[in-house]
N, C-alpha and C. Protein backbone atom coordinates (compact mmCIF):
# COMPACT_ATOMS: atom_id res chain seq x y z
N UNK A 1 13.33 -18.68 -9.06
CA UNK A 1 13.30 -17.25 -9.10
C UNK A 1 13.89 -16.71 -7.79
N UNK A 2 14.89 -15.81 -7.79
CA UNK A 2 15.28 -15.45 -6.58
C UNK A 2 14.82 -14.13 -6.09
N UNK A 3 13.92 -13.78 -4.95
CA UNK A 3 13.61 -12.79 -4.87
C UNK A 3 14.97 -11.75 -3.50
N UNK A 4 14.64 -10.77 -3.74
CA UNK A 4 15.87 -9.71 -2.94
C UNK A 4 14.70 -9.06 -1.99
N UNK A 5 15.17 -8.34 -1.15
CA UNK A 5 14.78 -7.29 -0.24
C UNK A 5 14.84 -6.13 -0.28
N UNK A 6 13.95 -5.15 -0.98
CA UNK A 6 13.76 -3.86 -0.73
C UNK A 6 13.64 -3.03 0.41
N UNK A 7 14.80 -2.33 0.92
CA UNK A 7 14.15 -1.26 2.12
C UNK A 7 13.89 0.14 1.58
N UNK A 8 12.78 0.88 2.03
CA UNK A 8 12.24 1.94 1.61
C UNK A 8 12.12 2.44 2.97
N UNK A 9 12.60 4.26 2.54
CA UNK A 9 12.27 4.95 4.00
C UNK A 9 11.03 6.17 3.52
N UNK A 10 9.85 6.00 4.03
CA UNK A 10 8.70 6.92 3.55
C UNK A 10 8.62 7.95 3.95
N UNK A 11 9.90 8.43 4.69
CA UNK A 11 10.04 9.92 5.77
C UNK A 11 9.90 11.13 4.29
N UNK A 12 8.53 11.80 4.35
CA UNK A 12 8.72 12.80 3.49
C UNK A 12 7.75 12.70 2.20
N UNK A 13 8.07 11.31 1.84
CA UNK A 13 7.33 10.73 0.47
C UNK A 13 5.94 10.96 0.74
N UNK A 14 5.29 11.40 -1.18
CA UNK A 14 4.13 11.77 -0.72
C UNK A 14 3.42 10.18 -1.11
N UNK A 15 2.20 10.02 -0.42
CA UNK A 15 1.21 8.82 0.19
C UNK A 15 1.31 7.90 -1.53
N UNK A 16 1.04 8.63 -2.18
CA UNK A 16 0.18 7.61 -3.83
C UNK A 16 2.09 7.65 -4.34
N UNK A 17 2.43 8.28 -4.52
CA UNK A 17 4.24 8.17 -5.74
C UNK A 17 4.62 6.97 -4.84
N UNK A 18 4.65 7.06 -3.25
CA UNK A 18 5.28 5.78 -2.69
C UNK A 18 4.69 4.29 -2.70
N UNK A 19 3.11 4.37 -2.75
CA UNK A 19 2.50 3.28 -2.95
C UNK A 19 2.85 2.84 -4.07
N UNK A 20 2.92 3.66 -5.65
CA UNK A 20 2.83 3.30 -6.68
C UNK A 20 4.75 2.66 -6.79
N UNK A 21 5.30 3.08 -6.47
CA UNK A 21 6.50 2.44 -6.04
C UNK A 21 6.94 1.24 -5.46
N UNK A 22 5.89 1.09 -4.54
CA UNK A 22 5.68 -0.38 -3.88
C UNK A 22 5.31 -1.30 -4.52
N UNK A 23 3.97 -0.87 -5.17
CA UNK A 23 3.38 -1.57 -5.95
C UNK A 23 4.16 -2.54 -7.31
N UNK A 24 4.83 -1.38 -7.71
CA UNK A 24 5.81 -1.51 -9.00
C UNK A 24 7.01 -3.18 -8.52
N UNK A 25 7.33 -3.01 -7.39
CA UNK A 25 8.64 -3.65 -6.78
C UNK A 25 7.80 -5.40 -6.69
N UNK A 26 6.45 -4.99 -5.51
CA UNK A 26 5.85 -6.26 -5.59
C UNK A 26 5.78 -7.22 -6.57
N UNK A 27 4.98 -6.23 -7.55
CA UNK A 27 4.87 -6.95 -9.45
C UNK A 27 5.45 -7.72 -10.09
N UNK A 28 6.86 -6.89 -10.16
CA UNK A 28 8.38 -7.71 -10.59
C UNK A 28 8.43 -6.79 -12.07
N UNK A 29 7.71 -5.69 -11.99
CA UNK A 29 7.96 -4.67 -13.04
C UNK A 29 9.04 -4.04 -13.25
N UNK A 30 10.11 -4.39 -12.10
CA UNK A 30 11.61 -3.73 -12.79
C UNK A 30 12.25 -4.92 -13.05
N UNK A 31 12.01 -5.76 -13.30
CA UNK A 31 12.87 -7.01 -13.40
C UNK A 31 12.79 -7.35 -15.07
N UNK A 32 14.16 -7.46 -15.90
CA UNK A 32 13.77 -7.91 -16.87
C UNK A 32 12.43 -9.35 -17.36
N UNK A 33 12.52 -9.98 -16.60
CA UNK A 33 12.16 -11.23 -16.69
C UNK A 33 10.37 -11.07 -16.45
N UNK A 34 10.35 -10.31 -16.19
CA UNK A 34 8.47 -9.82 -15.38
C UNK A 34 7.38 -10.62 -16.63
N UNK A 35 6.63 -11.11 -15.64
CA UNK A 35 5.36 -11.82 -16.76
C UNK A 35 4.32 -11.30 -15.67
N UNK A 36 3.40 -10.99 -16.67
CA UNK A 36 1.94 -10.21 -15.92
C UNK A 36 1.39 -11.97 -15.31
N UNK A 37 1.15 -12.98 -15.58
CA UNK A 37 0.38 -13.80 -15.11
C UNK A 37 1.52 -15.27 -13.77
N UNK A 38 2.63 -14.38 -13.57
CA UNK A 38 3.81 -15.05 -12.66
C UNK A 38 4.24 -13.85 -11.86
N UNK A 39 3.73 -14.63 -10.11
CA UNK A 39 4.32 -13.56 -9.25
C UNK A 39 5.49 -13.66 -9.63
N UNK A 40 5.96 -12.40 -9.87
CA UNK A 40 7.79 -12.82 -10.36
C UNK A 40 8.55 -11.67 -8.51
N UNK A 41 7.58 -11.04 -8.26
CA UNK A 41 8.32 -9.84 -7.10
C UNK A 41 9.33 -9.98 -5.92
N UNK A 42 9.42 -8.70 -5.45
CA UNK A 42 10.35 -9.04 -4.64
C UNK A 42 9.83 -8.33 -3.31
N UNK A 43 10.63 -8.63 -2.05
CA UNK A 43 9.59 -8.53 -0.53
C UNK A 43 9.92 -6.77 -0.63
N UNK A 44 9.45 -5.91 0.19
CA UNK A 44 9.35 -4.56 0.53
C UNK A 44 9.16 -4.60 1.84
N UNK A 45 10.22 -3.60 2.81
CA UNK A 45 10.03 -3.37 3.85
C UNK A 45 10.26 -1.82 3.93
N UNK A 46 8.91 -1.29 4.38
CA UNK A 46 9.10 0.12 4.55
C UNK A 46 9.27 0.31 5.67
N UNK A 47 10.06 1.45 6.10
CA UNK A 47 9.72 2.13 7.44
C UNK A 47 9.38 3.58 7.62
N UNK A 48 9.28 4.11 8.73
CA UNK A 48 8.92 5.43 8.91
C UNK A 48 7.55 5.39 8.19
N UNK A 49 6.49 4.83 8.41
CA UNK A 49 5.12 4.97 7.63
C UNK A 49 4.67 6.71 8.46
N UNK A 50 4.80 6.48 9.56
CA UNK A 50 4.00 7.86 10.17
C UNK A 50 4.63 8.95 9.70
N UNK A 51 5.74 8.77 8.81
CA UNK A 51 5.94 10.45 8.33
C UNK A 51 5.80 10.52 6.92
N UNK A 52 4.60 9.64 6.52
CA UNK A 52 4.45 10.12 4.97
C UNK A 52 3.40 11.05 4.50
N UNK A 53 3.97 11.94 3.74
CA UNK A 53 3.39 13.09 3.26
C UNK A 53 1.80 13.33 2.71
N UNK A 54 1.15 13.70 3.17
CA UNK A 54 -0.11 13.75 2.19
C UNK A 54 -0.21 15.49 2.00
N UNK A 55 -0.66 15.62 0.61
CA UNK A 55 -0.50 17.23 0.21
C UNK A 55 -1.74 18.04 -0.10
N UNK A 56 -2.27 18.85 -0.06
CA UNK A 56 -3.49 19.62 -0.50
C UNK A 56 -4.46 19.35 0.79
N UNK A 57 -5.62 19.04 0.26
CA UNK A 57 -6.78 19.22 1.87
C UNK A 57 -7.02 17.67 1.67
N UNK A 58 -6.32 16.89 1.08
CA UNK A 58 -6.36 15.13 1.09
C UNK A 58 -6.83 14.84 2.82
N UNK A 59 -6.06 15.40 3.61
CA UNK A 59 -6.00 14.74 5.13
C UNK A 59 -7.07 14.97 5.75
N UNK A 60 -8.01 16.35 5.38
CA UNK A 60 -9.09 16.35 5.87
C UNK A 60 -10.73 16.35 5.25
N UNK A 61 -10.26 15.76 3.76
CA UNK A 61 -11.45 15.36 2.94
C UNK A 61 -11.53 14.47 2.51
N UNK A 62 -10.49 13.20 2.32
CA UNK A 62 -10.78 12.02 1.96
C UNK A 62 -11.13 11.30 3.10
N UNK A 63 -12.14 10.35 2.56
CA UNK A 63 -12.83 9.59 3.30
C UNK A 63 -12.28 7.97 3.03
N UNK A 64 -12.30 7.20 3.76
CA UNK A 64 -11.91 5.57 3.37
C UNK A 64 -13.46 5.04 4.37
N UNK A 65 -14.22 4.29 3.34
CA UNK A 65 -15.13 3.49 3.75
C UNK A 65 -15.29 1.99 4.23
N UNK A 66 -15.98 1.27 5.23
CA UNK A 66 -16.10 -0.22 5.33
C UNK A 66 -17.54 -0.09 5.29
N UNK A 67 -17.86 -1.47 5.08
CA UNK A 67 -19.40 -1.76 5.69
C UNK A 67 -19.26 -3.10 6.41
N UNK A 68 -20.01 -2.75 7.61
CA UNK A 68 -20.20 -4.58 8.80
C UNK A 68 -21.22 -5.25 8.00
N UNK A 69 -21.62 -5.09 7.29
CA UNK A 69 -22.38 -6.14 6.22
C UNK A 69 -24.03 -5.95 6.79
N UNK A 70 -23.88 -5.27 8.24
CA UNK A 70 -25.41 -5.07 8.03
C UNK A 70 -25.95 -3.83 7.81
N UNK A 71 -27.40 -3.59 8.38
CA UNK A 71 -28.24 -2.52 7.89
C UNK A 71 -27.88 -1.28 8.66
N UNK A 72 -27.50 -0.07 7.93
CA UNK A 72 -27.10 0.87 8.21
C UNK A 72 -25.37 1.01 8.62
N UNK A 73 -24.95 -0.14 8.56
CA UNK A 73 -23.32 -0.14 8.86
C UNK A 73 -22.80 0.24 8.12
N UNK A 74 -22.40 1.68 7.54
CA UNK A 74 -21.82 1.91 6.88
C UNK A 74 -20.56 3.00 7.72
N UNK A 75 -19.34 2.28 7.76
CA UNK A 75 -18.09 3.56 8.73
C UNK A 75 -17.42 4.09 7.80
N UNK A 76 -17.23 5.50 8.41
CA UNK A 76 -16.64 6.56 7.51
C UNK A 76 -15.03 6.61 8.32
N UNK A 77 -14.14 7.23 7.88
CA UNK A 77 -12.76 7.48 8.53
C UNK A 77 -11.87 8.39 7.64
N UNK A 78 -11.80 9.60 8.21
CA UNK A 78 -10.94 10.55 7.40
C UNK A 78 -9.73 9.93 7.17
N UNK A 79 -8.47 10.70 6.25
CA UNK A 79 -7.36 10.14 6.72
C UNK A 79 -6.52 10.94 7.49
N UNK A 80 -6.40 11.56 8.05
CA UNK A 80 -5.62 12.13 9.00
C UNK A 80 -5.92 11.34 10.29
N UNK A 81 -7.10 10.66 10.83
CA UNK A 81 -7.48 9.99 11.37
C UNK A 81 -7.19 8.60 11.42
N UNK A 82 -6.77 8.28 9.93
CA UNK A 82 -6.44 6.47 9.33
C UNK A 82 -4.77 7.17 10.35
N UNK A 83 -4.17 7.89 9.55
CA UNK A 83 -3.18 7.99 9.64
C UNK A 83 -2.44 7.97 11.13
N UNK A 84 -3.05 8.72 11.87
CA UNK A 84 -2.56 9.22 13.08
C UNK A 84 -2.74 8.01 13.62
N UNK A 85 -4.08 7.49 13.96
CA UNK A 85 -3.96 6.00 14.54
C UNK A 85 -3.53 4.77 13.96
N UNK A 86 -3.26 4.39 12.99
CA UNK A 86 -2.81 3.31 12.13
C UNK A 86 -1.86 3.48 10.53
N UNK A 87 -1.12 4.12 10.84
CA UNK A 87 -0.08 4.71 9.30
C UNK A 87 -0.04 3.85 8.64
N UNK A 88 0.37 2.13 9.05
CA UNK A 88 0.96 1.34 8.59
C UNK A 88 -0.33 0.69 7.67
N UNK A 89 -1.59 0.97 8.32
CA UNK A 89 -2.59 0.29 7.22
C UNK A 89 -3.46 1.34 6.43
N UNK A 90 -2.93 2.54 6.61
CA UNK A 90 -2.82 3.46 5.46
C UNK A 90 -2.49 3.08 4.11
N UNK A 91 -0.88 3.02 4.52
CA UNK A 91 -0.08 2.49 3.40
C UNK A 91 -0.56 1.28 3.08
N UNK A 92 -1.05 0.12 3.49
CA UNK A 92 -1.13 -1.15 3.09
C UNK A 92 -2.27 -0.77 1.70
N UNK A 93 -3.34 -0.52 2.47
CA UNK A 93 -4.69 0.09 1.49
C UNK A 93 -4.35 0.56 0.48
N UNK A 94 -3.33 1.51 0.24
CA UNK A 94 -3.35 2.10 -1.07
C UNK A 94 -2.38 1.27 -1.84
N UNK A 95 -1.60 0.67 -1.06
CA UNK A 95 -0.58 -0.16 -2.10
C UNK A 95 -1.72 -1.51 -2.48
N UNK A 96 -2.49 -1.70 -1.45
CA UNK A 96 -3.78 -2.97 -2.69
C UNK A 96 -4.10 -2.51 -3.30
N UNK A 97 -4.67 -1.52 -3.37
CA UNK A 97 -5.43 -0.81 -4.69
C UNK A 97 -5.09 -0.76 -5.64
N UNK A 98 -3.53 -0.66 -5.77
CA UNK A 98 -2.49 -0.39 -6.84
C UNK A 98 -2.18 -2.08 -7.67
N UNK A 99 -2.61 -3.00 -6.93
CA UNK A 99 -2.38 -4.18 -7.27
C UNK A 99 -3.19 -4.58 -8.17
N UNK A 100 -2.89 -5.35 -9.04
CA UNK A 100 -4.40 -6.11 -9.40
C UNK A 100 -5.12 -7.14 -8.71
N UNK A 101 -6.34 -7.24 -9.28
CA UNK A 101 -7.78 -8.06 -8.29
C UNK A 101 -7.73 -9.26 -9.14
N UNK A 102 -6.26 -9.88 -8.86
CA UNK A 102 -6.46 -11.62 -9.09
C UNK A 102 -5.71 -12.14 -7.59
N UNK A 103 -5.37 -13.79 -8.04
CA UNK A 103 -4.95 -14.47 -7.38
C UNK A 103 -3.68 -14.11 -6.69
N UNK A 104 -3.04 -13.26 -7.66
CA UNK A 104 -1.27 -12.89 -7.00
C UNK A 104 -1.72 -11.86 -5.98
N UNK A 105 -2.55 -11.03 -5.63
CA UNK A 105 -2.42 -9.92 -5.04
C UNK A 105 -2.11 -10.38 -3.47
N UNK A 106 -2.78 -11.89 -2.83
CA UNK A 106 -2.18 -11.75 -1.76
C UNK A 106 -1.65 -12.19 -1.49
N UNK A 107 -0.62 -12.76 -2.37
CA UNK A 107 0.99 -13.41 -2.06
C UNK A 107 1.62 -12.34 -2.19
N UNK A 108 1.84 -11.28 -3.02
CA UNK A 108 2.17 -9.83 -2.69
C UNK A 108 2.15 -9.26 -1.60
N UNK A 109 1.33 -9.26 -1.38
CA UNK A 109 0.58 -8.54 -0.18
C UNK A 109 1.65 -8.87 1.04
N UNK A 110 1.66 -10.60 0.89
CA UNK A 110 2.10 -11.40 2.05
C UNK A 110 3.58 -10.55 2.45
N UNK A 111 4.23 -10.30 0.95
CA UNK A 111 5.51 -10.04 0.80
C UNK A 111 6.11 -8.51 1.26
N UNK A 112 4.90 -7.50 1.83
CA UNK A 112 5.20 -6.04 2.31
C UNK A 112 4.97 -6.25 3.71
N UNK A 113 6.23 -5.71 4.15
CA UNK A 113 6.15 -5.32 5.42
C UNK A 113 6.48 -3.90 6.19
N UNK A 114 5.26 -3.38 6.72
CA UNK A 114 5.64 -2.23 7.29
C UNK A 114 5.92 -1.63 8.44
N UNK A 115 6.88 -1.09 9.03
CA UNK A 115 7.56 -1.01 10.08
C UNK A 115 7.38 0.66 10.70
């Protein structure tokens, strides 16, 4: 299987159309040949992560959660906050989400790089 190199520039693009874009490329969903149970994808290198668009009051009402696994650890993080300090794992987060929750997701994963 030969995979190619995608460059993507996110200057402008809004946050979810570009993930879901990424997502799509990883998959191997434009490729005639695509089988849901064969990474078939190809690598993605975005750049310009810090100028991607988020629209409506998204930046100062969504929340992204972790937990440290113990009692009371639960961290909150707006995204204007994800964003400003870390763009690049902004974008990473929403393009997993977009993935599916098997075995391919982090050879995918392996295959985005953001710049």
């Amino acid at each position: 299987m030969k995979r190619t190199t995608h460059t993507i520039d996110a200057a402008g693009k809004p946050l979810g159309r570009l993930a879901s874009e990424i997502a799509l490329i990883l998959r191997g969903k434009n490729k005639p040949e695509y089988q849901p149970h064969l990474d078939c994808g190809d690598a993605v290198v975005v750049t310009n992560a810090k100028a991607v668009k988020v629209t409506g009051k998204k930046a100062t009402q969504k929340l992204y959660y972790r937990h440290t696994q113990h009692p009371g650890g639960l961290k909150t993080v707006l995204l204007k906050d994800l964003k400003s300090n870390n763009p690049s794992r902004l974008l990473q987060m929403t393009v997993k989400g977009m993935l599916p929750d098997t075995k391919l997701r982090k050879e995918m994963m392996k295959r985005l790089t953001i710049q």
